[in-house]
PDB file of N, CA and C in Angstrom:
ATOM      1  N   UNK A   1    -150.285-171.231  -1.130  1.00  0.00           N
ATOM      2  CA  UNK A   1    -151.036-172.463  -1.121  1.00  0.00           C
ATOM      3  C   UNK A   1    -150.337-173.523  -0.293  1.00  0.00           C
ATOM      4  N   UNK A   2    -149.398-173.668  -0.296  1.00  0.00           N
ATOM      5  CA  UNK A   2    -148.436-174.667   0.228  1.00  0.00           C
ATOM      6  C   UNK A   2    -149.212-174.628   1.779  1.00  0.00           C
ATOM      7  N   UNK A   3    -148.708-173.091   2.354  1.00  0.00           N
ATOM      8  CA  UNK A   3    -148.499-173.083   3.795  1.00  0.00           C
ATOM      9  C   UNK A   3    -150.268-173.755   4.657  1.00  0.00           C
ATOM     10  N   UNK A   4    -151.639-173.829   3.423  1.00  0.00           N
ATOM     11  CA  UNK A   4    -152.886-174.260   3.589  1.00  0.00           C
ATOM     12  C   UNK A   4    -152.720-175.894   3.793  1.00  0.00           C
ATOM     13  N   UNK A   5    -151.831-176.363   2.911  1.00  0.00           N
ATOM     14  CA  UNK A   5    -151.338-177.760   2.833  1.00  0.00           C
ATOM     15  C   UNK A   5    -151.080-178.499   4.091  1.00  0.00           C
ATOM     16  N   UNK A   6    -150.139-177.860   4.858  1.00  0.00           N
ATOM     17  CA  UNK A   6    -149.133-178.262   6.059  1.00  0.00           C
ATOM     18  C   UNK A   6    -150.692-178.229   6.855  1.00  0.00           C
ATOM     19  N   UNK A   7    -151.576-177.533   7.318  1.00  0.00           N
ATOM     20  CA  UNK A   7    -152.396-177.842   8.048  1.00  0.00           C
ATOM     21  C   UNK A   7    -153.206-179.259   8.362  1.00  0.00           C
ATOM     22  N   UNK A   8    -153.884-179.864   7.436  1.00  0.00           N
ATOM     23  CA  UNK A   8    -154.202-181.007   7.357  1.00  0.00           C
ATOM     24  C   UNK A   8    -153.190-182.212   7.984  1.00  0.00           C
ATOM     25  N   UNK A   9    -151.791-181.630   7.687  1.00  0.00           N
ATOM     26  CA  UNK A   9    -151.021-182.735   7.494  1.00  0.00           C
ATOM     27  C   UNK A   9    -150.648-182.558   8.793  1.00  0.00           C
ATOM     28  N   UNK A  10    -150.922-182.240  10.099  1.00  0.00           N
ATOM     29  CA  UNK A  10    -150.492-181.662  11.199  1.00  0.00           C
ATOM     30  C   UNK A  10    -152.134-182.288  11.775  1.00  0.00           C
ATOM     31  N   UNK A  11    -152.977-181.869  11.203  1.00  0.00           N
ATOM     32  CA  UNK A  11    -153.969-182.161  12.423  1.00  0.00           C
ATOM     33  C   UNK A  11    -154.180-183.825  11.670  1.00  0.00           C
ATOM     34  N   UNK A  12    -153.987-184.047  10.690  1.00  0.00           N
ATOM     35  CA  UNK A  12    -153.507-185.798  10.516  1.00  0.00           C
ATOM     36  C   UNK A  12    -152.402-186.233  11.599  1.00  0.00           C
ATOM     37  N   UNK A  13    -152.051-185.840  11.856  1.00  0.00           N
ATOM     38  CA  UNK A  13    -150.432-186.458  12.723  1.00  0.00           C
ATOM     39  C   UNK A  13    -151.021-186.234  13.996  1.00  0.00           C
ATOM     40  N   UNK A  14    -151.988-185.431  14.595  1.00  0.00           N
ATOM     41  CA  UNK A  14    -152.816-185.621  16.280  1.00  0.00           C
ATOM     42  C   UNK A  14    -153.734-186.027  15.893  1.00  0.00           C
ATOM     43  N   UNK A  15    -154.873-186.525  15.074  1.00  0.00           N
ATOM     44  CA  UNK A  15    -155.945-187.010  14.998  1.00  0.00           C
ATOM     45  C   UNK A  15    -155.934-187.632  13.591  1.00  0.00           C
ATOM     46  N   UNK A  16    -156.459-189.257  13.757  1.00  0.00           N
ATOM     47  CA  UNK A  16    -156.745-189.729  12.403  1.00  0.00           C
ATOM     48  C   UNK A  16    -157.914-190.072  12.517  1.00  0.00           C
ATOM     49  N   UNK A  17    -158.384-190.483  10.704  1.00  0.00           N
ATOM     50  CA  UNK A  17    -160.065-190.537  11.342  1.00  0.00           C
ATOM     51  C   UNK A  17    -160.768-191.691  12.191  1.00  0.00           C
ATOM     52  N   UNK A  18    -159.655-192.581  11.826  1.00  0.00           N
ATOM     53  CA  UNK A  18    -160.687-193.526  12.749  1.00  0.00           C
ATOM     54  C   UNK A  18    -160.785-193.339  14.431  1.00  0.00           C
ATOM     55  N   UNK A  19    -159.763-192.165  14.396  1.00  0.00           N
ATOM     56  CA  UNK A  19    -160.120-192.035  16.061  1.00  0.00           C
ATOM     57  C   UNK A  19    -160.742-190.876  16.222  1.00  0.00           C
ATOM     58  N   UNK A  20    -161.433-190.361  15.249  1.00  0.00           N
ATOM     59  CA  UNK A  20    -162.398-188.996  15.065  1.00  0.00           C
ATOM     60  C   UNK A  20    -163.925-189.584  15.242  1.00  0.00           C
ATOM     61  N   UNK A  21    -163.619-191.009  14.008  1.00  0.00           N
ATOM     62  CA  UNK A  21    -165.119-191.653  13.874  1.00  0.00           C
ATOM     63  C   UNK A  21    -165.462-192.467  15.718  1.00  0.00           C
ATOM     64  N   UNK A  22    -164.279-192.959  16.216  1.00  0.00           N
ATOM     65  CA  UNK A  22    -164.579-193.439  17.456  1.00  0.00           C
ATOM     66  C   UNK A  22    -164.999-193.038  18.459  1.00  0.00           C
ATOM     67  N   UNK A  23    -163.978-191.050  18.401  1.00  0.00           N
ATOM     68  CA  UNK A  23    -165.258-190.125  19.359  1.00  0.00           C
ATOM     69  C   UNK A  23    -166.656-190.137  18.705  1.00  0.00           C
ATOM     70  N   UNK A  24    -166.727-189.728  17.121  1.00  0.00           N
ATOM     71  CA  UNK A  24    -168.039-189.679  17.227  1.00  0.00           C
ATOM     72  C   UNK A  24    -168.955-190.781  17.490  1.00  0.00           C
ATOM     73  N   UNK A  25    -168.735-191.730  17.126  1.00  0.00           N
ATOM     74  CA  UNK A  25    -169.503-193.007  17.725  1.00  0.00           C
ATOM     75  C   UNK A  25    -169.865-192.958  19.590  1.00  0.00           C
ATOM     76  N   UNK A  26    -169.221-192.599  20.040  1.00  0.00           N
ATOM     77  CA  UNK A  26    -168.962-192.647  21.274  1.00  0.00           C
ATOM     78  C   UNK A  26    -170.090-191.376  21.926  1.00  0.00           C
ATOM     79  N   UNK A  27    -170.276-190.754  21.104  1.00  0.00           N
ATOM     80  CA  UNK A  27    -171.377-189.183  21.596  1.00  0.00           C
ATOM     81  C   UNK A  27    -172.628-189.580  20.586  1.00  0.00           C
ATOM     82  N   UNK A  28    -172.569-190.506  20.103  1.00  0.00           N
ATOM     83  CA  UNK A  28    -174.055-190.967  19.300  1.00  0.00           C
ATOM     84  C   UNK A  28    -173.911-190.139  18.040  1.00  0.00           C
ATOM     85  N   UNK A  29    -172.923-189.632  17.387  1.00  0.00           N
ATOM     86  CA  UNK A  29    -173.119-189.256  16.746  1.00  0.00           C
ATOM     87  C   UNK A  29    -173.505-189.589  15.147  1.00  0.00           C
ATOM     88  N   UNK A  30    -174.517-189.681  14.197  1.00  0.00           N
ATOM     89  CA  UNK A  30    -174.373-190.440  12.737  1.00  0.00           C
ATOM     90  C   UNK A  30    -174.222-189.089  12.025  1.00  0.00           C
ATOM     91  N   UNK A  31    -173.012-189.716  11.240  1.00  0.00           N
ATOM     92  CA  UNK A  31    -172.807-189.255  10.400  1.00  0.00           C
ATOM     93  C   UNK A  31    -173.762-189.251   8.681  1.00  0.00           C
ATOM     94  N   UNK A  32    -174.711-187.868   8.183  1.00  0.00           N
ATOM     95  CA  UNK A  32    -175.709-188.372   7.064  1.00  0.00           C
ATOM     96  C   UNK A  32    -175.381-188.252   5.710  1.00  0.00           C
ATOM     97  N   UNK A  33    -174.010-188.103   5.794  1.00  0.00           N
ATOM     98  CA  UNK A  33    -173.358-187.078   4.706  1.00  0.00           C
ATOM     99  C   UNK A  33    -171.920-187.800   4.207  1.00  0.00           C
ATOM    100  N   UNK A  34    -172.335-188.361   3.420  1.00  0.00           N
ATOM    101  CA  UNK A  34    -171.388-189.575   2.881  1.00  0.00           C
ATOM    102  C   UNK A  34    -170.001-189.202   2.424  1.00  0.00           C
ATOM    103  N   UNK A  35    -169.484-187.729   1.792  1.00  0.00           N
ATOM    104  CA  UNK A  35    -168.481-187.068   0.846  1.00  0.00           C
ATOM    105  C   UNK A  35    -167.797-186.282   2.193  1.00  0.00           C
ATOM    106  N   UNK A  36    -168.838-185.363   3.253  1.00  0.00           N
ATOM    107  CA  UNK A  36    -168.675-184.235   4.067  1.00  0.00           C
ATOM    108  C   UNK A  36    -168.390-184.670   5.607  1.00  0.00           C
ATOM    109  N   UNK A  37    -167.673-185.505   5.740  1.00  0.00           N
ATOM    110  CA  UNK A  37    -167.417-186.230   7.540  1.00  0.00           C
ATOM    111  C   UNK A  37    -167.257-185.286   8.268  1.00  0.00           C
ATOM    112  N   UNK A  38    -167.365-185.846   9.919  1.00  0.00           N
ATOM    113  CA  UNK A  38    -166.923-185.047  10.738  1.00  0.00           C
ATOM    114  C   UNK A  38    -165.397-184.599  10.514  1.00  0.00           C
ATOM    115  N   UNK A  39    -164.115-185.616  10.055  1.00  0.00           N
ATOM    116  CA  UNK A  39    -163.094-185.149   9.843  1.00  0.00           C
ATOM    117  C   UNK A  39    -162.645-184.683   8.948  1.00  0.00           C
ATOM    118  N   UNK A  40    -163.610-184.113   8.089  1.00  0.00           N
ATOM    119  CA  UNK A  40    -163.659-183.011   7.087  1.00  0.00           C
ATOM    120  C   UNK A  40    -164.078-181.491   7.483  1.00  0.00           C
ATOM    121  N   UNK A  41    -164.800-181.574   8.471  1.00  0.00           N
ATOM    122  CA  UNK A  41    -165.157-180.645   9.058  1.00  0.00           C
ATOM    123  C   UNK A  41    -164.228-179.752   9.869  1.00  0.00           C
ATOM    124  N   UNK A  42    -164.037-181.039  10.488  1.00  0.00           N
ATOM    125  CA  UNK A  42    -162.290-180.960  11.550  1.00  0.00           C
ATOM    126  C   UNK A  42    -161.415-179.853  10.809  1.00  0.00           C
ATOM    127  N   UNK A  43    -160.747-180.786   9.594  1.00  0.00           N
ATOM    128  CA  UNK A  43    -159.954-180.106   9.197  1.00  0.00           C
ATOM    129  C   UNK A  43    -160.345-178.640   8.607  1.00  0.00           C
ATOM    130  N   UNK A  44    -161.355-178.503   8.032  1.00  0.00           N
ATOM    131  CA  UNK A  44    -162.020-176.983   7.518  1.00  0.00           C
ATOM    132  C   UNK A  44    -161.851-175.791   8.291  1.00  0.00           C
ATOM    133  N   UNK A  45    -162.280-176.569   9.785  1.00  0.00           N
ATOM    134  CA  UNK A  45    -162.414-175.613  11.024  1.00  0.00           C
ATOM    135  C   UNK A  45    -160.479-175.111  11.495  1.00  0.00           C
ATOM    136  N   UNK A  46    -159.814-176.127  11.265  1.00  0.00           N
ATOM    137  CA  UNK A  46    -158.618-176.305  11.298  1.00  0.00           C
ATOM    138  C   UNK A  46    -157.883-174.726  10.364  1.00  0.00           C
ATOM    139  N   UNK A  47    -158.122-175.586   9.769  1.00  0.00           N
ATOM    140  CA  UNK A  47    -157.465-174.384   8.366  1.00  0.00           C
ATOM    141  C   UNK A  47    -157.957-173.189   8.283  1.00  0.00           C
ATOM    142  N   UNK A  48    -159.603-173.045   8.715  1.00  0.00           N
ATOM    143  CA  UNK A  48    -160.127-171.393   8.444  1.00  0.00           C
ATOM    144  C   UNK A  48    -159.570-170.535  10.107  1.00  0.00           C
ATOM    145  N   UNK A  49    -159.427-171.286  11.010  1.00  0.00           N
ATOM    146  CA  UNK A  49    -158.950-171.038  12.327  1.00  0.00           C
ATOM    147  C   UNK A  49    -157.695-169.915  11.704  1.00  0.00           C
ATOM    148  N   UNK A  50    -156.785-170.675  11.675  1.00  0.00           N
ATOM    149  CA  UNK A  50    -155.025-170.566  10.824  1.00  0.00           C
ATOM    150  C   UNK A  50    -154.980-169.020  10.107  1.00  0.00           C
ATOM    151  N   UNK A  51    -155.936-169.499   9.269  1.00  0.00           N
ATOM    152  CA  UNK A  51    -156.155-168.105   8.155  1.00  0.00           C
ATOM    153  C   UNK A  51    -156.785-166.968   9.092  1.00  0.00           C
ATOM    154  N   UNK A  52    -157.696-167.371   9.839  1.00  0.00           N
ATOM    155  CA  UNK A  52    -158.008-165.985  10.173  1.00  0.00           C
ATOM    156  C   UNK A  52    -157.161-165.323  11.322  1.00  0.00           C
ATOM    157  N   UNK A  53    -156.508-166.630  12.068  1.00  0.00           N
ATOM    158  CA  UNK A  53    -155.966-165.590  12.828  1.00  0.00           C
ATOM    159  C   UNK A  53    -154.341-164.636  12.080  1.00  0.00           C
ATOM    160  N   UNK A  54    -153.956-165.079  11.033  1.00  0.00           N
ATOM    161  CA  UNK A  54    -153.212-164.381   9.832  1.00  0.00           C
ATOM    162  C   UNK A  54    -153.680-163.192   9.736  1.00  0.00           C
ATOM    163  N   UNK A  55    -155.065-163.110   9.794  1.00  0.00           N
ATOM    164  CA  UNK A  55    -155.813-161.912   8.854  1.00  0.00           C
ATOM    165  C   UNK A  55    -156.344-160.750  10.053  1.00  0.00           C
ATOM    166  N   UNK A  56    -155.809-161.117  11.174  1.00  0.00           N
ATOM    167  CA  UNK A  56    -155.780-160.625  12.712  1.00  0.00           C
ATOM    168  C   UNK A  56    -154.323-159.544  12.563  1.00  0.00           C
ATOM    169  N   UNK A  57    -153.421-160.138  12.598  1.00  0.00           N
ATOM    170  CA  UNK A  57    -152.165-159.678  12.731  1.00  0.00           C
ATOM    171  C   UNK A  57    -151.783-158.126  12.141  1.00  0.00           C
TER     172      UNK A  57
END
């Protein structure tokens, strides 16, 4: 569990959200989904990336 942890905290340290929300603002993007942001997404895509390429090896 830990090593799922460090991910977030890594793509926090190159991207925070307000400069996630500023690209998306910037491509028109609205966000409709009040709990589920784009930088929730981010990070999801982040972390399942990680794992699968683990599950490659």
């Amino acid at each position: 569990m830990k090593k799922s942890i460090t991910i977030p905290s890594i793509l926090q340290s190159l991207l925070t959200p307000e400069e996630v929300a500023l690209v998306v603002q910037a491509v028109g993007y609205v966000d409709t989904v009040r709990k589920f942001t784009v930088y929730h997404l981010l990070q999801y895509w982040c972390a399942e990336a990680s794992e699968e390429s683990k599950k490659l090896r």
